[in-house]
Protein backbone atom coordinates (compact mmCIF):
# COMPACT_ATOMS: atom_id res chain seq x y z
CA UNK A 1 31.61 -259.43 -181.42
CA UNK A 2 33.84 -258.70 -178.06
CA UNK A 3 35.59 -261.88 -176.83
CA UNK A 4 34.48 -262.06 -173.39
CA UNK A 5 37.84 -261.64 -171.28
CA UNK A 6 38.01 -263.37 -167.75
CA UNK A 7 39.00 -260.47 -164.92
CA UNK A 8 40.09 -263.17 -162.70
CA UNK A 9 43.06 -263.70 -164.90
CA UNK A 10 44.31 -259.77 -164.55
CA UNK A 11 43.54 -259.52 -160.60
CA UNK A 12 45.41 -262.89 -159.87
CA UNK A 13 48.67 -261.00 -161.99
CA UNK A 14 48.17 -258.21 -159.49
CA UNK A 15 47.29 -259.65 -156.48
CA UNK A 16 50.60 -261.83 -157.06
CA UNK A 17 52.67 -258.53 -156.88
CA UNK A 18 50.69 -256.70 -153.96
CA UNK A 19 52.76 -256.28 -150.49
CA UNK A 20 50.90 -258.55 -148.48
CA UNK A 21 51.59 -261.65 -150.81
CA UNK A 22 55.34 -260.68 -151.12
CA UNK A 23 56.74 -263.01 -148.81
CA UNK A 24 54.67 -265.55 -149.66
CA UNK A 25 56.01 -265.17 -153.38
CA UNK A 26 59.47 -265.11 -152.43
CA UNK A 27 59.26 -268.36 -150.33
CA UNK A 28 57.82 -270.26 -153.13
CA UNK A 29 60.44 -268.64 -155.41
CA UNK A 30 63.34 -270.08 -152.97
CA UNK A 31 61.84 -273.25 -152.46
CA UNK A 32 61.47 -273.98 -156.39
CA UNK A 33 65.11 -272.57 -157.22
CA UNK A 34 66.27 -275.52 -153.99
CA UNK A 35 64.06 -278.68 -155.84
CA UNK A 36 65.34 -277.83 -159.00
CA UNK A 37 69.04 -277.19 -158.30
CA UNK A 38 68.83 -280.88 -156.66
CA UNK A 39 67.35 -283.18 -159.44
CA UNK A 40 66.36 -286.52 -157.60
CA UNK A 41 65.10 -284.95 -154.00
CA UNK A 42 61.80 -286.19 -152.86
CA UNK A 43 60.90 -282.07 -151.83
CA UNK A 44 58.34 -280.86 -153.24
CA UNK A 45 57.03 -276.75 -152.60
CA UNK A 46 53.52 -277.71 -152.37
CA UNK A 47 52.87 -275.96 -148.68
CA UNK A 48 54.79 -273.02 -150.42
CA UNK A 49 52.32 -272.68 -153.23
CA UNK A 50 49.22 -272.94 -150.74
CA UNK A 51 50.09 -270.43 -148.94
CA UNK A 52 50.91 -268.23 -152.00
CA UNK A 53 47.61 -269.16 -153.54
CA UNK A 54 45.73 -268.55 -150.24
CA UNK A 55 46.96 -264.75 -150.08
CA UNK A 56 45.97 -264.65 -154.19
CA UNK A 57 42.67 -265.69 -153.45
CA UNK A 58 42.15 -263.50 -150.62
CA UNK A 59 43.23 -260.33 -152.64
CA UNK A 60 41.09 -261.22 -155.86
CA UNK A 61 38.15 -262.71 -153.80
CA UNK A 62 36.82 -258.90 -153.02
CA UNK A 63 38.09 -257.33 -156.30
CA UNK A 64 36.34 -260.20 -158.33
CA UNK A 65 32.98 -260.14 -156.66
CA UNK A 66 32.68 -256.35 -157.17
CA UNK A 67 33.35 -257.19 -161.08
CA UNK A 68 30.34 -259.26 -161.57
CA UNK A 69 26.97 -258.69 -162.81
């Protein structure tokens, strides 16, 4: 028997790498490299991961619904 294999999983690990959620990548990538090169700071990237998610979600959302049965 197949193991049943989410596509979610796959699209997300494109969707990540597409254009239009470039910037929003790279923003959460800068803020993460500032919190952890200042141990102690009360910042946090949680607006920077939103907004990464959000543009994830978008790009799967259509991908993902055309996938099921």
């Amino acid at each position: 028997m197949s193991e049943v294999v989410d596509p979610a999983v796959e699209l997300r690990e494109k969707c990540a790498n597409e254009p239009q959620c470039r910037p929003a990548k790279e923003k959460l990538e800068e803020c993460t490299k500032r919190v952890n090169s200042h141990p102690g700071t009360t910042e946090n990237c949680q607006e920077e991961l939103f907004d990464f998610l959000r543009c994830v979600d978008a790009c799967v959302a259509p991908k993902l619904f055309a996938k099921l049965k």
